[in-house]
Protein backbone atom coordinates (compact mmCIF):
# COMPACT_ATOMS: atom_id res chain seq x y z
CA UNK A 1 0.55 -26.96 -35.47
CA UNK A 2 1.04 -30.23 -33.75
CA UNK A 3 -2.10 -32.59 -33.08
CA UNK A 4 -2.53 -33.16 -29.36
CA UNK A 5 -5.08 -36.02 -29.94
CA UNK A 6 -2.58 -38.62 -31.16
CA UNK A 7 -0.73 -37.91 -27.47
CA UNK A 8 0.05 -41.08 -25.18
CA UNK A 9 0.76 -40.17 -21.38
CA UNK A 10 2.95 -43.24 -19.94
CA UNK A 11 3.28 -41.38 -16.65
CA UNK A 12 0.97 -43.24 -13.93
CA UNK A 13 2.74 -41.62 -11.67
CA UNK A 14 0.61 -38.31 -11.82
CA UNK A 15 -2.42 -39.54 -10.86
CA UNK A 16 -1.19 -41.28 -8.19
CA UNK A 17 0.57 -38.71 -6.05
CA UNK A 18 -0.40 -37.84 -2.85
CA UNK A 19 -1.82 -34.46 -2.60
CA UNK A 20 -1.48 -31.91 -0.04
CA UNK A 21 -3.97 -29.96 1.25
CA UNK A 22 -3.85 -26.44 -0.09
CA UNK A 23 -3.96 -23.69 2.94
CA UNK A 24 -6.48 -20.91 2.86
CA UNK A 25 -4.90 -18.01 1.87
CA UNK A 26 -5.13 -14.73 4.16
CA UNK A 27 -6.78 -11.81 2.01
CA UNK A 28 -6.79 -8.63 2.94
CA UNK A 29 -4.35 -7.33 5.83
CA UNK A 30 -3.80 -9.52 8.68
CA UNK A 31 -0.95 -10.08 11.92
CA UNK A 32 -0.87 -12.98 13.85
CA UNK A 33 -1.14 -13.02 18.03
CA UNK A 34 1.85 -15.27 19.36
CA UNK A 35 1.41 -15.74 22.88
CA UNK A 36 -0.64 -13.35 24.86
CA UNK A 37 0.55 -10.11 23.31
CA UNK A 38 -2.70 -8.57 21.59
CA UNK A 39 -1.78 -4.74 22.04
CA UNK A 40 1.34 -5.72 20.07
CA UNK A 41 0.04 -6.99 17.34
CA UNK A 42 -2.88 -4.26 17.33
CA UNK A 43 0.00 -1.86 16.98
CA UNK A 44 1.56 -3.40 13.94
CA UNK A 45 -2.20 -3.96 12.43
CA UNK A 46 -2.81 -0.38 12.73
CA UNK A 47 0.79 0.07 11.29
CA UNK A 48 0.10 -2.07 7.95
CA UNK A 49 -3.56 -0.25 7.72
CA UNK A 50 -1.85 3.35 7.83
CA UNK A 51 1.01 2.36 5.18
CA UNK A 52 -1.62 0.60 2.99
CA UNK A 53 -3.93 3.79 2.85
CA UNK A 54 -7.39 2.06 3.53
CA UNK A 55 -8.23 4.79 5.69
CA UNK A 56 -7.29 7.51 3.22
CA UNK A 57 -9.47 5.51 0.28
CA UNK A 58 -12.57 5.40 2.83
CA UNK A 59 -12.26 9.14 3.42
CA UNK A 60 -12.23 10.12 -0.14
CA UNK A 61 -14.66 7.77 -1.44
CA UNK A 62 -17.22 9.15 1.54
CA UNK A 63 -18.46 11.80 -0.64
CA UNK A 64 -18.34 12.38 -4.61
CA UNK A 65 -15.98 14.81 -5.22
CA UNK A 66 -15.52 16.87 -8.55
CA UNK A 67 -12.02 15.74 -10.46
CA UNK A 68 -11.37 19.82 -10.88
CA UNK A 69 -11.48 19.85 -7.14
CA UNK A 70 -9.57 16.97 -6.44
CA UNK A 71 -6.68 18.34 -9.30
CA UNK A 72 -7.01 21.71 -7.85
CA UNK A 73 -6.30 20.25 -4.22
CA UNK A 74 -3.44 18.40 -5.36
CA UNK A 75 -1.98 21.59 -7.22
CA UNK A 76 -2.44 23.87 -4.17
CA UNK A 77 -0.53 20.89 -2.45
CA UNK A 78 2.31 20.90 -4.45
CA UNK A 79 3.07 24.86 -4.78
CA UNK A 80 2.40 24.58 -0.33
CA UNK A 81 5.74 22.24 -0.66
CA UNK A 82 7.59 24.16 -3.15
CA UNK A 83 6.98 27.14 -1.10
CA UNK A 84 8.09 25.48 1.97
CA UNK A 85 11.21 24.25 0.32
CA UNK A 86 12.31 27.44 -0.98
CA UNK A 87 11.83 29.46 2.12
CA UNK A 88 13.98 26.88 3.43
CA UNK A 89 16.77 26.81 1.09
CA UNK A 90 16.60 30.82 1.24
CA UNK A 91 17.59 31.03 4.81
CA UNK A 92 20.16 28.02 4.73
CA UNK A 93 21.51 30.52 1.71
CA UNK A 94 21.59 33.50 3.83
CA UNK A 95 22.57 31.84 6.79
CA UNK A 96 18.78 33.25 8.75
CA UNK A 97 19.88 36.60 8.72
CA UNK A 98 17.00 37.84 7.71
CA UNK A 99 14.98 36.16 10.05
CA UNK A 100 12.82 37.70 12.52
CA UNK A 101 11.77 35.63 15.69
């Protein structure tokens, strides 16, 4: 391993740069307003809150929930969508003969 200690920094030069001032960063989800147009950027605000799933993570955490019940939901979800997708492919196989209105 090298010793550090025995180190000579000729570069002045570093401490004497001018520094810029560092800009806050945003945290969290934010849109800015240009001009007068508020409802526009409301709309893509609530657009960037539903993609993000805030609101979903709220609801959930709102009341403890068992993980058997929350596994259980998510299997009863899945066999809803396989079910869905095979009824589907069924009549695009038999062309909705079958199918009463």
């Amino acid at each position: 391993m090298k010793n550090f200690k025995n180190k000579i920094h000729n570069n002045n030069d570093y401490d004497n740069k001018p520094r810029k001032p560092r800009e806050p960063k945003q945290q969290g989800l934010y849109v800015e307003v240009h001009g007068d147009d508020v409802m526009k950027a409301y709309r893509k605000f609530k657009k960037k809150v539903k993609m993000s799933g805030i609101l979903d993570q709220m609801k959930d955490k709102q009341y403890y929930r068992k993980p058997s019940e929350i596994k259980r939901e998510k299997r009863k979800a899945s066999i809803r969508i396989v079910r869905k997708l095979t009824k589907e492919q069924e009549a695009d196989r038999t062309m909705n003969i079958g199918r009463k209105r």
